[in-house]
C-alpha atoms as a PDB file:
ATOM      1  CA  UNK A   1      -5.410  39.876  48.204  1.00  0.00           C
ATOM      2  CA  UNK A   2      -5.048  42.048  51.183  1.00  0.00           C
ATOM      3  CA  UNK A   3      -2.356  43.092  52.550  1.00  0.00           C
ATOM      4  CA  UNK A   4      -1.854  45.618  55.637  1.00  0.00           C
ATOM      5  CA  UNK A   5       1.373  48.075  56.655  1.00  0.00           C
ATOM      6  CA  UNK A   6       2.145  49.397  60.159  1.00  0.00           C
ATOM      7  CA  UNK A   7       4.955  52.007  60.102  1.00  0.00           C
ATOM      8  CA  UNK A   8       5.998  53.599  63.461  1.00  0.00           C
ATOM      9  CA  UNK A   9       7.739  57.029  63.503  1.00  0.00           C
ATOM     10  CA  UNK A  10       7.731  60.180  66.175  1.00  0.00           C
ATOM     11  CA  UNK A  11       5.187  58.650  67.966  1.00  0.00           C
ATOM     12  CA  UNK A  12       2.493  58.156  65.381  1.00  0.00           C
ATOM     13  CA  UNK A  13       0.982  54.886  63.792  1.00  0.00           C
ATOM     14  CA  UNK A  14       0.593  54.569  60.078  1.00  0.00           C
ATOM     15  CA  UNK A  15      -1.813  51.712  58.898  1.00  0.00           C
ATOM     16  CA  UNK A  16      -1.751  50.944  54.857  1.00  0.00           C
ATOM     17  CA  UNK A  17      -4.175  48.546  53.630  1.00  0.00           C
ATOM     18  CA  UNK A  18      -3.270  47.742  49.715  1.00  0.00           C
ATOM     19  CA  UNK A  19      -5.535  45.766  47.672  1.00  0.00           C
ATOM     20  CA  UNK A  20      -4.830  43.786  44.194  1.00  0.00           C
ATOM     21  CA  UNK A  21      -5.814  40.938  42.414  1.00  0.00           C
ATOM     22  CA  UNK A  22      -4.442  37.348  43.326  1.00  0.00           C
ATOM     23  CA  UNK A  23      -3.146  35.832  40.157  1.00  0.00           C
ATOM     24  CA  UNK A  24      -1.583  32.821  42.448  1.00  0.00           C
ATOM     25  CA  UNK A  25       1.743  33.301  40.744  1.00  0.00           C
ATOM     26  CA  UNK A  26       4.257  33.858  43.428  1.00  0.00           C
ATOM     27  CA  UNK A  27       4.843  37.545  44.081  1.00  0.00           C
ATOM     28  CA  UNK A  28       8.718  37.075  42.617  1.00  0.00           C
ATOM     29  CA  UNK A  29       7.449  36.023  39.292  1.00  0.00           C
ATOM     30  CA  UNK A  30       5.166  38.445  38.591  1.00  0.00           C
ATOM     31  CA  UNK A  31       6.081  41.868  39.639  1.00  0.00           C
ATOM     32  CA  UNK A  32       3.718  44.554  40.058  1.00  0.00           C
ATOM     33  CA  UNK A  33       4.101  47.359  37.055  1.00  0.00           C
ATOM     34  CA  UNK A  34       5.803  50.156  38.139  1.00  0.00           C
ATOM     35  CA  UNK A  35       2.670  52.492  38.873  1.00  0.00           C
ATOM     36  CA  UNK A  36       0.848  49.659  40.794  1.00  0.00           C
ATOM     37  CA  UNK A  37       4.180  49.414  42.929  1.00  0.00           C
ATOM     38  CA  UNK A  38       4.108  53.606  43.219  1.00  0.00           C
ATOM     39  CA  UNK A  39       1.179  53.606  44.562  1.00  0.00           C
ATOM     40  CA  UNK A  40       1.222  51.150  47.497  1.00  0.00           C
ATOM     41  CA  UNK A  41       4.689  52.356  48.713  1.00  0.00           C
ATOM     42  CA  UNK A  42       4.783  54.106  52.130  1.00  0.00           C
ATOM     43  CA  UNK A  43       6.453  57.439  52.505  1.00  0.00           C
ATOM     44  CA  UNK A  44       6.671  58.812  55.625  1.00  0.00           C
ATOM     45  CA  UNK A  45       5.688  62.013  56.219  1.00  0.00           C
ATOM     46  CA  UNK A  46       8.380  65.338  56.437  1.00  0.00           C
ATOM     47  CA  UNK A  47       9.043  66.316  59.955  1.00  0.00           C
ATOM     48  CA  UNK A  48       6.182  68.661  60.608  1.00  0.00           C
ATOM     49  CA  UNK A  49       8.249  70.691  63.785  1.00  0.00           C
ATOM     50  CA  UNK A  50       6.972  70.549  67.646  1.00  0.00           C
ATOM     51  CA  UNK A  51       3.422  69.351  67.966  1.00  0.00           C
ATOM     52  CA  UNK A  52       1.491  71.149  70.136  1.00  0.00           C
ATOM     53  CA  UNK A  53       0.563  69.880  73.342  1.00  0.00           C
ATOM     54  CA  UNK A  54      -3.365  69.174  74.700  1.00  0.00           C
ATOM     55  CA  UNK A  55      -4.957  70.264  77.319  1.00  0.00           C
ATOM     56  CA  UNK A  56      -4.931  66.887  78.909  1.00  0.00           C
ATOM     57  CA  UNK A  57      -1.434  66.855  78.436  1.00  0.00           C
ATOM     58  CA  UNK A  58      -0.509  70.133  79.734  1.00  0.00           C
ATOM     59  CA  UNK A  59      -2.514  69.240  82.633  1.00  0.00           C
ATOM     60  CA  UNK A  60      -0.707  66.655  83.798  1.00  0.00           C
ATOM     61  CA  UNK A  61       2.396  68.669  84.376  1.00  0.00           C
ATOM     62  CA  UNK A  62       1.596  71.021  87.325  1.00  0.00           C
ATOM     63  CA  UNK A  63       1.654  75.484  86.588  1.00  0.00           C
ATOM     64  CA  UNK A  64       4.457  75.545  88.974  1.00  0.00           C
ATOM     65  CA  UNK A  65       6.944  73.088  87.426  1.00  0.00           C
ATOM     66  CA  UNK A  66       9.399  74.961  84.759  1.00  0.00           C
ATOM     67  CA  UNK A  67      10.246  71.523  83.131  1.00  0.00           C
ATOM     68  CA  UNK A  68       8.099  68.728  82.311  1.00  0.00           C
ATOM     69  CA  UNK A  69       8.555  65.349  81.233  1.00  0.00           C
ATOM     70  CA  UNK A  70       5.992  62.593  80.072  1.00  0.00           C
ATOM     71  CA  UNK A  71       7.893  58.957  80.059  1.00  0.00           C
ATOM     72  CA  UNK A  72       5.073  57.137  78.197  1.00  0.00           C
ATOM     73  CA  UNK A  73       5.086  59.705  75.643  1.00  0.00           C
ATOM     74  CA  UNK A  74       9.077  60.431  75.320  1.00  0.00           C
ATOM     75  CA  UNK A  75       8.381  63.876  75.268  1.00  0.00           C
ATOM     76  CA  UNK A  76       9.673  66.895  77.332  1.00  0.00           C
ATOM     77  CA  UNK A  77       9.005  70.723  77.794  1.00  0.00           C
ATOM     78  CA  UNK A  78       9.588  73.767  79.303  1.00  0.00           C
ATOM     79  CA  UNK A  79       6.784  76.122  80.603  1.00  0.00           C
ATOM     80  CA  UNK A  80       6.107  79.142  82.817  1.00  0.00           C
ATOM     81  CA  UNK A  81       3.112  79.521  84.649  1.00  0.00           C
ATOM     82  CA  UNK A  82       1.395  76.529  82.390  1.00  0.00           C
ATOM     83  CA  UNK A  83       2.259  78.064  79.068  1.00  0.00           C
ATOM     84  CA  UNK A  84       4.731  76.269  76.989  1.00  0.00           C
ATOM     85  CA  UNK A  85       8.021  78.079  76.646  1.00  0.00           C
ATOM     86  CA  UNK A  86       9.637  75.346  74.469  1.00  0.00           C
ATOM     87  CA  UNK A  87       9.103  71.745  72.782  1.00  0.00           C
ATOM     88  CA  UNK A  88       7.431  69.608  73.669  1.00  0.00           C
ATOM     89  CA  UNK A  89      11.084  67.921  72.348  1.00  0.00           C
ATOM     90  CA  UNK A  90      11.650  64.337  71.888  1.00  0.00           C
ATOM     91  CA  UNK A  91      13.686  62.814  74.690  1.00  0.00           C
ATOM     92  CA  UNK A  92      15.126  59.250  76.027  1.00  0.00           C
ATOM     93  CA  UNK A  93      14.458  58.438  79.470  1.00  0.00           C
ATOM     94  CA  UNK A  94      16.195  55.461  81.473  1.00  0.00           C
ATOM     95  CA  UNK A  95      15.509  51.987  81.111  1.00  0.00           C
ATOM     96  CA  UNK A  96      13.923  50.312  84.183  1.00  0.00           C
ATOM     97  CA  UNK A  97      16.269  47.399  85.191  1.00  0.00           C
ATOM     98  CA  UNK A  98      13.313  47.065  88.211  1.00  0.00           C
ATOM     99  CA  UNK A  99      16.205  47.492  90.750  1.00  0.00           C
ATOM    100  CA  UNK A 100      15.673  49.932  93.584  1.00  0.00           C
ATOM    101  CA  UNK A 101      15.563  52.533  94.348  1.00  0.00           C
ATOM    102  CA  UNK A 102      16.501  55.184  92.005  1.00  0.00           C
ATOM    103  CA  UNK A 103      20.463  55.957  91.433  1.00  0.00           C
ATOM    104  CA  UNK A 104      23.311  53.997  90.865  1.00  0.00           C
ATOM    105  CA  UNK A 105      21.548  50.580  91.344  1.00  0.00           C
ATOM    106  CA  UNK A 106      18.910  51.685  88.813  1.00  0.00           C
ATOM    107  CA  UNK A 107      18.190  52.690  85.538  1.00  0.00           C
ATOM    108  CA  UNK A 108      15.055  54.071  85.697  1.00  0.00           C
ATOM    109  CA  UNK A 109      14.011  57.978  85.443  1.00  0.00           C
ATOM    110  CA  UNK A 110      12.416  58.208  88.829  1.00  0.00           C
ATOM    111  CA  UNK A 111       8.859  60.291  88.671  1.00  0.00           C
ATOM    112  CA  UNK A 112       7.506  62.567  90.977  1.00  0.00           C
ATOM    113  CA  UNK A 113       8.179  66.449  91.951  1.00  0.00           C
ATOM    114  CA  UNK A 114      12.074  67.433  91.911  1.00  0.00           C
ATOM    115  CA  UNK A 115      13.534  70.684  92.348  1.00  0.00           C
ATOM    116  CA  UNK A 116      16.771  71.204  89.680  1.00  0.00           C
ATOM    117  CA  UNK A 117      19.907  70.831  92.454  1.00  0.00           C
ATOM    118  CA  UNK A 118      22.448  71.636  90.470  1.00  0.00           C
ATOM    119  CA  UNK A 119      24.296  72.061  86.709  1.00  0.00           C
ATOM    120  CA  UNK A 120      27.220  71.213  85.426  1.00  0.00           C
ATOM    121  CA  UNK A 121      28.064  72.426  81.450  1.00  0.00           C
ATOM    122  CA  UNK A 122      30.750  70.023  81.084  1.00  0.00           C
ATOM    123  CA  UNK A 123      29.473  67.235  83.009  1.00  0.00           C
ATOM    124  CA  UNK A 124      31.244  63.990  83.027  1.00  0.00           C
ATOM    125  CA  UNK A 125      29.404  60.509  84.649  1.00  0.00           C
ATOM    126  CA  UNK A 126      32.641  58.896  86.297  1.00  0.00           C
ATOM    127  CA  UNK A 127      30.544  55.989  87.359  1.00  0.00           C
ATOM    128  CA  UNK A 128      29.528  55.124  84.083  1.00  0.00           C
ATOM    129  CA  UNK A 129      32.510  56.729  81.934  1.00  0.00           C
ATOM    130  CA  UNK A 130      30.406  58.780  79.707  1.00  0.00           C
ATOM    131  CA  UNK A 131      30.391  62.363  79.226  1.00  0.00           C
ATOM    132  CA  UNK A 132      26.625  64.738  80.469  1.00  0.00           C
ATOM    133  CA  UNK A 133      26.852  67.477  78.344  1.00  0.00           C
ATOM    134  CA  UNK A 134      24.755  70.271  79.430  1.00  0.00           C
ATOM    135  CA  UNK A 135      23.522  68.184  82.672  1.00  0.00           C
ATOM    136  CA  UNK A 136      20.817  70.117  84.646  1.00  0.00           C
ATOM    137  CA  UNK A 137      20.641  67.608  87.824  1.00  0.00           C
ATOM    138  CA  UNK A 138      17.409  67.265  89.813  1.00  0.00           C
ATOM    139  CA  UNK A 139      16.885  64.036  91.301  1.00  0.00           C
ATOM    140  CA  UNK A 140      19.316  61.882  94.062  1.00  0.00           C
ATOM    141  CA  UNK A 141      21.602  59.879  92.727  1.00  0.00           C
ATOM    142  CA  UNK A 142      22.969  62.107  89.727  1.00  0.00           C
ATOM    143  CA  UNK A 143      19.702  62.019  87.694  1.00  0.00           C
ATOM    144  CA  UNK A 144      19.749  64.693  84.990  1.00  0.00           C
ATOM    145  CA  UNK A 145      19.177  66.073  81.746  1.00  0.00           C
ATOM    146  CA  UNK A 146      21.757  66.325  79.737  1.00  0.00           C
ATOM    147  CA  UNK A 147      22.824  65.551  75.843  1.00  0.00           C
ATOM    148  CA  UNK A 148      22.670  62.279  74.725  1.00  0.00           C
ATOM    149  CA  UNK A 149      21.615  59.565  72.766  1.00  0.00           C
ATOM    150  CA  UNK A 150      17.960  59.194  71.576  1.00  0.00           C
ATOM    151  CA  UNK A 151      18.091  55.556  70.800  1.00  0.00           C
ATOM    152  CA  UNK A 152      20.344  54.197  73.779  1.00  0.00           C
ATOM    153  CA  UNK A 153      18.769  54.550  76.844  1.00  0.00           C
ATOM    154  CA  UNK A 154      20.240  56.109  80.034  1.00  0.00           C
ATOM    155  CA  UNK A 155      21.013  55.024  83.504  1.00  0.00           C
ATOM    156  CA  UNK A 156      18.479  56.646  84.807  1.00  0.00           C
ATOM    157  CA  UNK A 157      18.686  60.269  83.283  1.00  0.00           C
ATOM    158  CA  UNK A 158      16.731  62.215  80.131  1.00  0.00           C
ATOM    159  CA  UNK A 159      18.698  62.281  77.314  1.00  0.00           C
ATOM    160  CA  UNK A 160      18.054  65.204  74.960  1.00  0.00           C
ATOM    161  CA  UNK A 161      19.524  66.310  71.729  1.00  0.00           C
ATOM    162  CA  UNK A 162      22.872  68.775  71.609  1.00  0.00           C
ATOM    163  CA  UNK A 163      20.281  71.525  70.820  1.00  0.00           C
ATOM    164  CA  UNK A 164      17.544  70.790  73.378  1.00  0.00           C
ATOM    165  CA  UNK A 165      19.860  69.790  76.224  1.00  0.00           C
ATOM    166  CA  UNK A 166      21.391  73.730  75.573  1.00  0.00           C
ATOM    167  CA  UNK A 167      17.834  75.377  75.525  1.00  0.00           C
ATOM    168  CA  UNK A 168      17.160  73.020  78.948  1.00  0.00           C
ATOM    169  CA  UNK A 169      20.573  74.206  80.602  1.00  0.00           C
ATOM    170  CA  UNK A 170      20.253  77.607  79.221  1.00  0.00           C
ATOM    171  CA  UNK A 171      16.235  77.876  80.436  1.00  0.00           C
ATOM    172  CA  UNK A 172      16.776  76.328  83.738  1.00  0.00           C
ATOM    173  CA  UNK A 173      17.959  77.540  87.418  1.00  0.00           C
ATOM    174  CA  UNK A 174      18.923  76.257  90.607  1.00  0.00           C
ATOM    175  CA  UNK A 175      15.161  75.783  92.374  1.00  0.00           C
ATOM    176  CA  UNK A 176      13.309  75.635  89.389  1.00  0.00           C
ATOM    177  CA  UNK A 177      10.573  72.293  89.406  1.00  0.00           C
ATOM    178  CA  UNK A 178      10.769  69.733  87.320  1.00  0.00           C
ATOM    179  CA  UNK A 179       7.894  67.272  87.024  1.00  0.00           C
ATOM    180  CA  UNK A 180       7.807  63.701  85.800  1.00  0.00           C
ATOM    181  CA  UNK A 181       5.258  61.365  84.883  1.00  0.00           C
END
């Protein structure tokens, strides 16, 4: 008997492939002894802290942005000159609803070259009746960073943690680029 696991966490694939012998006894009447059943359970890995970015990667955000963010990847940063100042941190972008363009009729994180426009500490979305935390905005239509959830997408913004959405308010100024891909 073969069987085969797939466990997705941060970003990474784990495969498992567990071998045994078929007995053709259903599985429920013949349980596995307690070391055979040990050794074919997953356990995922401790939280190893911020992995480091690649050169392919770090090439794809350009020198001159100060804040960088990869939608495929989920990931965000902050650099100067190309070197990374902080993360890359995990992040939640908006959801495309495939309406257009980018703002209050969307829910997509537009990408391109943006310059941050302005923040707000205690930021508050009256539109959507939900509070932006620590919002640095830098795209039309009220697109921003700011603290939020990472497993409920925005409308349209990046959603950081409490602690990343500080170091990104805290770390960012009026002017600076952001760049997303």
């Amino acid at each position: 008997m073969l069987a085969l696991g797939v466990l997705v966490a941060m970003g990474a694939v784990l495969v498992v492939f567990a071998t045994g012998t078929d007995t053709g006894a259903p599985a429920a009447a013949a349980p596995a002894p307690a070391s055979q059943a040990a050794a074919a359970a997953v356990h995922p890995a401790e939280p190893s802290g911020p992995v480091a970015l690649t050169p392919a990667e770090l090439a794809k955000c350009p020198q001159a942005a100060t804040a960088c963010v990869d939608l495929a990847e989920h990931t965000a940063w902050l650099q100067s000159d190309g070197k990374v100042l902080s993360g890359p941190v995990e992040m939640l972008p908006g959801a495309d609803t495939f309406k257009r363009p980018p703002g209050p009729t969307s829910s997509a994180t537009p990408t391109g070259t943006f310059h941050v426009l302005r923040k707000d500490k205690d930021g508050y979305s009256t539109e959507f009746d939900e509070p932006m935390n620590h919002a640095v905005y830098f795209a039309p239509g009220g697109i921003a960073f700011h603290e939020g959830s990472l497993t409920t997408s925005s409308n349209g913004c990046i959603h950081l943690s409490a602690a990343d959405a500080t170091t990104f308010f805290d770390t960012l100024r009026i002017g600076d680029g952001v760049t997303v891909f």
